[in-house]
C-alpha atoms as a PDB file:
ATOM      1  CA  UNK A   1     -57.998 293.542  40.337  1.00  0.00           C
ATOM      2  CA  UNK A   2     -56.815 297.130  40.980  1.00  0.00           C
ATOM      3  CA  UNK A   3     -54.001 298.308  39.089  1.00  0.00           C
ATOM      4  CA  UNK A   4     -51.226 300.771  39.931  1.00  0.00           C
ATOM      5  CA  UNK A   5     -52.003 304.164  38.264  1.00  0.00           C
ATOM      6  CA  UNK A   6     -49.143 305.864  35.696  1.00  0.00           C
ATOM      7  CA  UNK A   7     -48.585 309.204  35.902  1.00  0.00           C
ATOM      8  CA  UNK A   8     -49.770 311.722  33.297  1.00  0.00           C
ATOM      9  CA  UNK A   9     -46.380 311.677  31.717  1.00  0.00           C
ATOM     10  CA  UNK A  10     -47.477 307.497  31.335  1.00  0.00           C
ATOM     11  CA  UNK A  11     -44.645 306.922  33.534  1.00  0.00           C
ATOM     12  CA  UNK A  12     -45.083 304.383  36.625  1.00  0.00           C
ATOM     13  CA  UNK A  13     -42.430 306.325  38.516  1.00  0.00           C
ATOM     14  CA  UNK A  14     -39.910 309.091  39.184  1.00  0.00           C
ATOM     15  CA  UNK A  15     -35.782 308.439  39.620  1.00  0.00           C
ATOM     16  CA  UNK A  16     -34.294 307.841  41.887  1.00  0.00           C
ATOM     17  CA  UNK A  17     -36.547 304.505  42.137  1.00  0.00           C
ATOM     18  CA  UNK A  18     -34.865 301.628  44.513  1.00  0.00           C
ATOM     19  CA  UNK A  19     -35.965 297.768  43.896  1.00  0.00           C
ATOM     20  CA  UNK A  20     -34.755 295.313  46.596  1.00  0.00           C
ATOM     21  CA  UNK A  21     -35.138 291.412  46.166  1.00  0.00           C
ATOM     22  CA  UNK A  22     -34.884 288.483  48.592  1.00  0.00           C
ATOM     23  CA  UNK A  23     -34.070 285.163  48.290  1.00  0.00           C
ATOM     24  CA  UNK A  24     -34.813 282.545  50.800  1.00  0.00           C
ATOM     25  CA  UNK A  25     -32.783 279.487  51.277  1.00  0.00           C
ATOM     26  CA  UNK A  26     -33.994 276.723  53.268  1.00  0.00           C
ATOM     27  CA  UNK A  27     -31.635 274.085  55.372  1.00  0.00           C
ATOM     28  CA  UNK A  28     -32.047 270.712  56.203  1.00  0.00           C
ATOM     29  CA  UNK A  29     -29.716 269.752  59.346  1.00  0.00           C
ATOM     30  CA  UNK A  30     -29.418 266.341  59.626  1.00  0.00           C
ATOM     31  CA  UNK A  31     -28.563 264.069  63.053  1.00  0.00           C
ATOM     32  CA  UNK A  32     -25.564 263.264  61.952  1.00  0.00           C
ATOM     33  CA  UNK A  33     -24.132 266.574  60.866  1.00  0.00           C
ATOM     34  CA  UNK A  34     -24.951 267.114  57.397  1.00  0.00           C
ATOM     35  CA  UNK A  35     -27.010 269.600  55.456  1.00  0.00           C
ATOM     36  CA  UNK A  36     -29.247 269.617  52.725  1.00  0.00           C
ATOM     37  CA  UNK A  37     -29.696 273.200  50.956  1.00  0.00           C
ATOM     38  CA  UNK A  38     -31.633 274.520  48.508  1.00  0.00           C
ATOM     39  CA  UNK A  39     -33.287 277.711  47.213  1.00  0.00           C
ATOM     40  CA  UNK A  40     -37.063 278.324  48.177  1.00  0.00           C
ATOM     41  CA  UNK A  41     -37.987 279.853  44.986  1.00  0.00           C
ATOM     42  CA  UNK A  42     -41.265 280.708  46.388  1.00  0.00           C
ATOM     43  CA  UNK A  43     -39.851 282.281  49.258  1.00  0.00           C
ATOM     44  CA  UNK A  44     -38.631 285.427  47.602  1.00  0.00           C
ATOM     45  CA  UNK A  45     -39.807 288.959  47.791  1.00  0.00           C
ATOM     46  CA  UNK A  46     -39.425 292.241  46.122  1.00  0.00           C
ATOM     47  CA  UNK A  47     -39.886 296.159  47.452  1.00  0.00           C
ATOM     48  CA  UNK A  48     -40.174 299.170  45.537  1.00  0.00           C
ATOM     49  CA  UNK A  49     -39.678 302.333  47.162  1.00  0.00           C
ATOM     50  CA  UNK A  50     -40.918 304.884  44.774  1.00  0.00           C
ATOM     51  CA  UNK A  51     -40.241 308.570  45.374  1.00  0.00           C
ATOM     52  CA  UNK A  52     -42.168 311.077  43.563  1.00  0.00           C
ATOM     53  CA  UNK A  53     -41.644 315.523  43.584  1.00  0.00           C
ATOM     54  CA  UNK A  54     -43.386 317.475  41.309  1.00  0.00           C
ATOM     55  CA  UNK A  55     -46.618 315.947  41.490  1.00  0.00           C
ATOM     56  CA  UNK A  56     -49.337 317.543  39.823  1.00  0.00           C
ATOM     57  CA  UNK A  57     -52.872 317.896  41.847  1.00  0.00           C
ATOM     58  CA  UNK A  58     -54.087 315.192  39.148  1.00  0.00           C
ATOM     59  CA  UNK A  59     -51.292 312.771  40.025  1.00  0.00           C
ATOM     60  CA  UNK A  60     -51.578 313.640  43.534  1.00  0.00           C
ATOM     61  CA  UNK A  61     -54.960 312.585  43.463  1.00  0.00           C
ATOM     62  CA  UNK A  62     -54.438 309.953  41.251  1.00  0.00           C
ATOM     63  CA  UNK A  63     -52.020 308.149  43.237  1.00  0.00           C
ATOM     64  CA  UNK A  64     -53.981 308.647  46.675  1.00  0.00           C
ATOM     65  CA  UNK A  65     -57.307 307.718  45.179  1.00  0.00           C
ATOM     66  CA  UNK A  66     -56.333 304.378  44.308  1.00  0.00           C
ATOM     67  CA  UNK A  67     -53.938 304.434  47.853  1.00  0.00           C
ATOM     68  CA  UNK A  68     -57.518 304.368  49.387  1.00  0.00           C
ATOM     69  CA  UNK A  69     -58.421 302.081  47.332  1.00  0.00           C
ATOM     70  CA  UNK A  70     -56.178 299.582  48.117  1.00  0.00           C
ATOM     71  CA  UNK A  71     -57.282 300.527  51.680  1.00  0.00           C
ATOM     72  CA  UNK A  72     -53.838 300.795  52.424  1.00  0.00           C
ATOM     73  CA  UNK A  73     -51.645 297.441  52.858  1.00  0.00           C
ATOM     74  CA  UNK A  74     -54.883 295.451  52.851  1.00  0.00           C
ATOM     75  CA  UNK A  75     -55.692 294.286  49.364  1.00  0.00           C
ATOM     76  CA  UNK A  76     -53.120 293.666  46.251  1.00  0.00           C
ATOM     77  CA  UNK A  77     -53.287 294.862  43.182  1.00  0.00           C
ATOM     78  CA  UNK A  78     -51.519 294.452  40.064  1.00  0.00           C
ATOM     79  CA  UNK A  79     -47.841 296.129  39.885  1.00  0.00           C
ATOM     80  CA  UNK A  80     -45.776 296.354  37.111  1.00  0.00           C
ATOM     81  CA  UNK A  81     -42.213 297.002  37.856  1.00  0.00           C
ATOM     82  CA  UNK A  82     -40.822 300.028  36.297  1.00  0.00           C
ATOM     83  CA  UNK A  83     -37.323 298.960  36.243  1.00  0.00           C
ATOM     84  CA  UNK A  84     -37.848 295.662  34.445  1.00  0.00           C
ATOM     85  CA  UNK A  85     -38.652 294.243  30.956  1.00  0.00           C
ATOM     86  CA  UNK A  86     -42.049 293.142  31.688  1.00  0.00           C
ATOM     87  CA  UNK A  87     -41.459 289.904  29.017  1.00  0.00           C
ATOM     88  CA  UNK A  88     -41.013 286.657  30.192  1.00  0.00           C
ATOM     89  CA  UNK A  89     -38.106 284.890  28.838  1.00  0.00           C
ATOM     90  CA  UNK A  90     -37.097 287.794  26.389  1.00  0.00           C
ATOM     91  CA  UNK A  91     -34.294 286.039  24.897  1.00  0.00           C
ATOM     92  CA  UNK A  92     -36.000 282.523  24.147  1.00  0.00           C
ATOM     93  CA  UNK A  93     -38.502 282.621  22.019  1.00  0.00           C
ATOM     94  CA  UNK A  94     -39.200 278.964  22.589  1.00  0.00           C
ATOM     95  CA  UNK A  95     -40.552 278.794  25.706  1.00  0.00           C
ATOM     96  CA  UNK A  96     -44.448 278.824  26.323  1.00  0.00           C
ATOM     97  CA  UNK A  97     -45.089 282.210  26.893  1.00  0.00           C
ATOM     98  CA  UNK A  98     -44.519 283.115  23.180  1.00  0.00           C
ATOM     99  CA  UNK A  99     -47.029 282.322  20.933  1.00  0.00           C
ATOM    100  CA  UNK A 100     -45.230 281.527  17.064  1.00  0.00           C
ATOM    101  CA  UNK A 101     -47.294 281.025  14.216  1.00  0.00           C
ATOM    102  CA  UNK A 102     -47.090 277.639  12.502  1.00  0.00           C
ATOM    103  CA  UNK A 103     -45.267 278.971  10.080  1.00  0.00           C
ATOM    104  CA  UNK A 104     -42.788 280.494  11.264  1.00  0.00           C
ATOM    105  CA  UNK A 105     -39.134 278.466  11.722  1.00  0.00           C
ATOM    106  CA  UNK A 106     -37.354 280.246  14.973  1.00  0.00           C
ATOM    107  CA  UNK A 107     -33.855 279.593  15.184  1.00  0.00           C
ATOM    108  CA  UNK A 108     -31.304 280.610  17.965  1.00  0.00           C
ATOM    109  CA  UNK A 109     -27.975 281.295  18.858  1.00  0.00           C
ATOM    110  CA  UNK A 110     -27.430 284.138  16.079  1.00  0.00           C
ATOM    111  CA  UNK A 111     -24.931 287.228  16.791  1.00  0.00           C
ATOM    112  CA  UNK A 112     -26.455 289.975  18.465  1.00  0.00           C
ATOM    113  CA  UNK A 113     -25.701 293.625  18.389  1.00  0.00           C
ATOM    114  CA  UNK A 114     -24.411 293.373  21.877  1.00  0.00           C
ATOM    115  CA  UNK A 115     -21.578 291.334  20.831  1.00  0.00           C
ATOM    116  CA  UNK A 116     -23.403 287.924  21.984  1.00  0.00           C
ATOM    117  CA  UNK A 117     -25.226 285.108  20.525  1.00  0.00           C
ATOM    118  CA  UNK A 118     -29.036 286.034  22.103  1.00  0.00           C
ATOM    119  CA  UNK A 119     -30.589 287.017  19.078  1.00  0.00           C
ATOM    120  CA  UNK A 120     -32.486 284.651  16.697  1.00  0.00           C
ATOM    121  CA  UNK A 121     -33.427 284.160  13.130  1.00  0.00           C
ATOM    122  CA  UNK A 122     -37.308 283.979  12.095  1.00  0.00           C
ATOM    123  CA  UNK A 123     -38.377 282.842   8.812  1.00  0.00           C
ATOM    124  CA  UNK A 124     -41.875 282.874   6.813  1.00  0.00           C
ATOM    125  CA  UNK A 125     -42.102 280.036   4.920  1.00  0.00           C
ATOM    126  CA  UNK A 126     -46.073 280.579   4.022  1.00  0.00           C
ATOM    127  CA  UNK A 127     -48.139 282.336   1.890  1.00  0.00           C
ATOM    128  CA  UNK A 128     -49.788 284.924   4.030  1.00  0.00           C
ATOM    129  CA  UNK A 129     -48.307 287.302   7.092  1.00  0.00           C
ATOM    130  CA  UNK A 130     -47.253 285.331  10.500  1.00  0.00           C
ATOM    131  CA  UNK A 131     -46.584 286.517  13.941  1.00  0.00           C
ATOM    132  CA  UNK A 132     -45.088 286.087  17.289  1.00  0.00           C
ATOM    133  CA  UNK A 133     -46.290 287.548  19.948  1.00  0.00           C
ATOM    134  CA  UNK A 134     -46.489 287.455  23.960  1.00  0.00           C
ATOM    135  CA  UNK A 135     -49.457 287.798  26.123  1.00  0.00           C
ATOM    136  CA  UNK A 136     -49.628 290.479  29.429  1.00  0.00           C
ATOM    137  CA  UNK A 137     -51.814 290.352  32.568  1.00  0.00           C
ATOM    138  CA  UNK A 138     -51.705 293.956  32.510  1.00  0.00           C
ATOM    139  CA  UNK A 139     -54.139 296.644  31.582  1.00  0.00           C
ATOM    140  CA  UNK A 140     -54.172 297.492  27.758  1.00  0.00           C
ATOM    141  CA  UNK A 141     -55.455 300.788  28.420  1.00  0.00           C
ATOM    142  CA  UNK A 142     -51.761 301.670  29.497  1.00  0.00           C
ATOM    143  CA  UNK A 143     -49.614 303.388  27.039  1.00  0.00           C
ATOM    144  CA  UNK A 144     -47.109 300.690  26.823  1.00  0.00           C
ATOM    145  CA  UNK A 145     -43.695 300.940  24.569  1.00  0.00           C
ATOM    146  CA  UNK A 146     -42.646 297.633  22.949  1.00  0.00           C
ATOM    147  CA  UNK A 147     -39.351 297.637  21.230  1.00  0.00           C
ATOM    148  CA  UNK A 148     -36.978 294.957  19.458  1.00  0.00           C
ATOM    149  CA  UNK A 149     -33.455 294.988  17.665  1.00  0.00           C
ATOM    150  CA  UNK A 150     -34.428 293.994  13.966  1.00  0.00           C
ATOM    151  CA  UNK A 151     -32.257 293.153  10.709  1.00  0.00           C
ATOM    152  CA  UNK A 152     -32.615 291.802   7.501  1.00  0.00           C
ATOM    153  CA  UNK A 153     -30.276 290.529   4.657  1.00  0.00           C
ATOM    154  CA  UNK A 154     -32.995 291.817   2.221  1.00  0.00           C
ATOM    155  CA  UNK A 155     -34.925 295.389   2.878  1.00  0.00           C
ATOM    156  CA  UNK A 156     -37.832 294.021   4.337  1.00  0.00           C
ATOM    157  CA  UNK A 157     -41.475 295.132   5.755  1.00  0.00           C
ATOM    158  CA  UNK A 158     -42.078 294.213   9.365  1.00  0.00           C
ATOM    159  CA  UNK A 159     -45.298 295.113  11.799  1.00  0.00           C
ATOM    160  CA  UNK A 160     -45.262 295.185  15.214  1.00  0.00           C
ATOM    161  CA  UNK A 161     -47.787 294.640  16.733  1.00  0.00           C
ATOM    162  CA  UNK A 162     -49.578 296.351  20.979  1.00  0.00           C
ATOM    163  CA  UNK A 163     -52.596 295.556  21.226  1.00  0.00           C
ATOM    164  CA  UNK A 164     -54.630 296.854  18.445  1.00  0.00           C
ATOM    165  CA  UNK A 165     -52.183 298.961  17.545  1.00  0.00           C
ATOM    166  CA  UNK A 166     -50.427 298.165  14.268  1.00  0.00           C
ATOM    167  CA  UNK A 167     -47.087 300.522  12.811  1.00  0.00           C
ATOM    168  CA  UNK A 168     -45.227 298.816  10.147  1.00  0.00           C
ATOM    169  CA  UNK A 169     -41.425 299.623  10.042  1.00  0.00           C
ATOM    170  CA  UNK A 170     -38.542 298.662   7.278  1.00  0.00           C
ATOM    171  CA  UNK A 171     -35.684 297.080   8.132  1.00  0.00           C
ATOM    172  CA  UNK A 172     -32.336 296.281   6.482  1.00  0.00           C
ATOM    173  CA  UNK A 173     -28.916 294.580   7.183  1.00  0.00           C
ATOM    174  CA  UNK A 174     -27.878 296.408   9.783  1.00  0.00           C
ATOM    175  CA  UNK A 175     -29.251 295.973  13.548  1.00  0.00           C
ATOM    176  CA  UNK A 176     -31.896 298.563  14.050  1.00  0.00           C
ATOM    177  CA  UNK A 177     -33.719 299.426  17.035  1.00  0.00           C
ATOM    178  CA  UNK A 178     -37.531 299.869  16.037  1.00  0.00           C
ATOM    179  CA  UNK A 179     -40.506 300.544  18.833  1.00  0.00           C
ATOM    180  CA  UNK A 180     -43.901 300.945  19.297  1.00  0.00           C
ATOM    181  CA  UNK A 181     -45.620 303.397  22.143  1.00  0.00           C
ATOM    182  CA  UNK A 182     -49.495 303.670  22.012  1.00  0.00           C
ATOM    183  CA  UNK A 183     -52.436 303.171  24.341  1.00  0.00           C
ATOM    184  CA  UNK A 184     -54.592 299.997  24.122  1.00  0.00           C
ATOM    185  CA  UNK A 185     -58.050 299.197  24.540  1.00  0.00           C
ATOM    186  CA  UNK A 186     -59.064 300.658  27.906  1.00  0.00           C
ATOM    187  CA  UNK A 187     -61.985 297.952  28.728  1.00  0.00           C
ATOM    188  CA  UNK A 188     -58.989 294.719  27.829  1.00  0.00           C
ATOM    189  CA  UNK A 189     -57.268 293.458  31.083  1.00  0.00           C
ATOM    190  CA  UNK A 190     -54.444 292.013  28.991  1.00  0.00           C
ATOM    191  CA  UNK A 191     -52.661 293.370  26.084  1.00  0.00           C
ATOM    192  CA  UNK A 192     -50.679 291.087  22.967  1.00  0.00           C
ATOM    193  CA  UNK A 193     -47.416 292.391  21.357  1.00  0.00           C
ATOM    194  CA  UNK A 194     -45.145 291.375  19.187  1.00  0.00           C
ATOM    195  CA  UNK A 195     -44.064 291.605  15.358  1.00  0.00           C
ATOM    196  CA  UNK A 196     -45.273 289.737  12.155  1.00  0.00           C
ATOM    197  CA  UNK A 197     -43.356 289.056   9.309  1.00  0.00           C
ATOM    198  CA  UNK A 198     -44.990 289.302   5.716  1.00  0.00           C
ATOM    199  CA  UNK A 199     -44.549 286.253   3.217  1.00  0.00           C
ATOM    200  CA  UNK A 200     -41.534 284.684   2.306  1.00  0.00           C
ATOM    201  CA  UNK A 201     -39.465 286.858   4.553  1.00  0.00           C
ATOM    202  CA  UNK A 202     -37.266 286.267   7.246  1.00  0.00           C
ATOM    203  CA  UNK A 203     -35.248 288.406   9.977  1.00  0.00           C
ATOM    204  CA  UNK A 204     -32.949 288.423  13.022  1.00  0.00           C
ATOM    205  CA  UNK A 205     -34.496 289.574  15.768  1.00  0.00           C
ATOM    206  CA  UNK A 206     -32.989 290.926  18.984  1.00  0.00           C
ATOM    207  CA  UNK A 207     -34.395 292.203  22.888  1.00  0.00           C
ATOM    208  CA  UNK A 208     -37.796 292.404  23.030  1.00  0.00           C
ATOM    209  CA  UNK A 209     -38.736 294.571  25.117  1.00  0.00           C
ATOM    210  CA  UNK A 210     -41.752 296.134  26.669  1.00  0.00           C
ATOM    211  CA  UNK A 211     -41.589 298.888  29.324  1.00  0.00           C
ATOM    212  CA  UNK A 212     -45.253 300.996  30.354  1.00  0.00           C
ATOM    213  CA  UNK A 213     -43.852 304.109  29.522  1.00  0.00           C
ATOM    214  CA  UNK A 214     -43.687 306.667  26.659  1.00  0.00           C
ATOM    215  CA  UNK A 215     -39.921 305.699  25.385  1.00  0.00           C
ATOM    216  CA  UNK A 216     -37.818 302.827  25.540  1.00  0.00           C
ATOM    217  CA  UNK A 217     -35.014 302.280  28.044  1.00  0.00           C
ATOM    218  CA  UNK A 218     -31.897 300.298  27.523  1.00  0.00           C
ATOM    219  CA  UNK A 219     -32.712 296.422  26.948  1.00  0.00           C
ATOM    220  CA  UNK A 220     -33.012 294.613  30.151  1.00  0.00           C
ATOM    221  CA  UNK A 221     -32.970 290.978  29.820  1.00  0.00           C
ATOM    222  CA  UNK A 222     -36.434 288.770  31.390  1.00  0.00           C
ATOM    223  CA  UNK A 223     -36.694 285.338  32.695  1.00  0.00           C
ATOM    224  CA  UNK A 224     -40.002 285.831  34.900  1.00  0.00           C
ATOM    225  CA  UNK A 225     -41.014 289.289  33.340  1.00  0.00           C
ATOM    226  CA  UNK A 226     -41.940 292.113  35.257  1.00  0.00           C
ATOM    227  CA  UNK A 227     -46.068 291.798  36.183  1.00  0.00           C
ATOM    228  CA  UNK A 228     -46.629 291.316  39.873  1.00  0.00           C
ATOM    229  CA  UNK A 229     -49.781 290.743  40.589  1.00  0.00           C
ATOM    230  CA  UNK A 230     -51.456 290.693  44.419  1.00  0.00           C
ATOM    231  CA  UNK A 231     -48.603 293.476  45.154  1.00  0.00           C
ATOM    232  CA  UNK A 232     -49.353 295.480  48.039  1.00  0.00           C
ATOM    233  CA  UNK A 233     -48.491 299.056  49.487  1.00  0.00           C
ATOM    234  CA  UNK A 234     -46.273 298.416  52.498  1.00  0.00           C
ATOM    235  CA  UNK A 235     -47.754 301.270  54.597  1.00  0.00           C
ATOM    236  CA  UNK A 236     -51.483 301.865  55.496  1.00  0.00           C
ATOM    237  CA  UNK A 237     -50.866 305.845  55.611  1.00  0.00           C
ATOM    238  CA  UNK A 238     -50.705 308.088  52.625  1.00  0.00           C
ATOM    239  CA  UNK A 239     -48.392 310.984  53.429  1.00  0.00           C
ATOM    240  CA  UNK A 240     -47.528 313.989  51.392  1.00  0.00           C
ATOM    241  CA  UNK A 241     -46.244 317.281  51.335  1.00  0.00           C
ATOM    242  CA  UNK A 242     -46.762 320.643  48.949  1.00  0.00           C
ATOM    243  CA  UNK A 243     -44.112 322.572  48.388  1.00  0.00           C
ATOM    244  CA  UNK A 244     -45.503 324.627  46.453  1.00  0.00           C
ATOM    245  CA  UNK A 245     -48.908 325.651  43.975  1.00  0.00           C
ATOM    246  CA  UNK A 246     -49.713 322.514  41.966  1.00  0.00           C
ATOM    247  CA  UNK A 247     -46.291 320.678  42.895  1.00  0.00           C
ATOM    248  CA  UNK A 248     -46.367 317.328  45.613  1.00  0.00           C
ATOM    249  CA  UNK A 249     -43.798 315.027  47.008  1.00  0.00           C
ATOM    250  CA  UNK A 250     -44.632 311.754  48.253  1.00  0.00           C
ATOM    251  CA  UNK A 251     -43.123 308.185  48.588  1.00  0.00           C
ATOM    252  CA  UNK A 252     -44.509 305.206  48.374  1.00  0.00           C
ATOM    253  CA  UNK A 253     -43.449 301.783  48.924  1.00  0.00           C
ATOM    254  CA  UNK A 254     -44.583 298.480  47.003  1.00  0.00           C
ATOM    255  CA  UNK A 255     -44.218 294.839  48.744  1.00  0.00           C
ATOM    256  CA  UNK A 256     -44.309 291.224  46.709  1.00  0.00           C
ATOM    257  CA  UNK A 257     -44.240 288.200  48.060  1.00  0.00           C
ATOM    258  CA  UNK A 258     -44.546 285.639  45.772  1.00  0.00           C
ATOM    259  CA  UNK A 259     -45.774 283.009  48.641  1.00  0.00           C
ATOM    260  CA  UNK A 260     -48.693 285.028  49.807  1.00  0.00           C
END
């Protein structure tokens, strides 16, 4: 599967960048007057229009290389939205799409620094290091920043983990912001993160987060996460201007539909 390119900066996209999703709802009229309603959750769609100045001739030529690619609106490839968390269910670290060692004791509904009750307490209760982490569909060889709101009521030793990439951080009582931003294996098509906890140790974690970009952004909250794959450019032409020695404008527009 192709996969949109990041610019050289390993940012996806420029500001101002404009996201519009659909919902479909589907009625039922009956004979006798009534209607049944409900939402068509595989109805929806999502467009990006992305609009880039400045371009370098690399990025140009980055960007309308894989355009041709593509061949235009023909074939999908993989998209991951640059305004999104691209977790799944960021704030429930329950569900099926995190993988918790068996050691590990998660347990929600704790204060969080936002003034809510998101976050969640993790505890080691074995003899060696444990994890949890989250799977991708994306491209490892991205530089990718994962981040997550940490605390402990003892100074502790924490790792988080992208990829291969391992950067251990200490934490205390107070709420703490730590991240990781590295490059992953560039022959993976998926990429792990997440944080492990050494023995006998336990935490309050907070918004994880992973953005593919250099820095992370203010915490978005995820249900469905933000990988689309089988996206598709909206527009079979590639147009651009220069405006001036090295520097190109262009816009491009991404289309999801979640039914095709």
């Amino acid at each position: 599967m192709l996969v949109y390119p990041q610019l050289t900066t390993g940012a996806l996209s420029q500001f101002p960048v404009i996201r519009k999703r659909n919902s479909r709802t589907v009625v039922n009229s009956a004979a006798d007057g009534s209607r049944v309603i409900y939402a068509d959750t595989t109805g929806g769609t999502v467009l990006w229009r992305l609009t880039y100045t400045g371009l370098s001739d690399i990025e140009l030529n980055a960007l309308q290389t894989f355009h041709a690619a593509a061949e235009g609106s023909l074939n999908g490839f993989t998209f991951l939205d640059p305004a999104a968390n691209l977790l799944s269910w960021s704030e429930d670290l329950t569900n099926a799409c995190w993988a918790v060692a068996p050691l590990l004791n998660v347990t929600g509904g704790v204060a969080d620094p936002n003034g809510g009750i998101a976050a969640w307490h993790v505890s080691n209760t074995g003899a060696g290091p444990q994890s949890v982490t989250q799977t991708l569909n994306a491209p490892a060889g991205y530089l990718f920043c994962f981040s997550v709101y940490v605390r402990s009521a003892q100074v502790a030793t924490v790792t988080l983990l992208s990829g291969a990439n391992r950067v251990s951080q200490v934490v205390g009582p107070t709420w703490n912001r730590i991240a990781l931003a590295r490059p992953g294996d560039a022959g993976a098509s998926s990429i792990a993160v997440g944080i492990e906890l050494p023995a006998n140790s336990a935490v309050d974690l907070f918004g994880p987060q992973v953005e593919a970009q250099a820095a992370a952004s203010p915490y978005m909250a995820s249900t469905t996460g933000g990988v689309y794959e089988n996206a598709r450019f909206l527009d079979d032409k590639f147009r651009f201007t220069t405006t001036d020695v090295n520097r190109h404008t262009t816009t491009l527009t991404v289309f999801y539909a979640n039914h095709l």
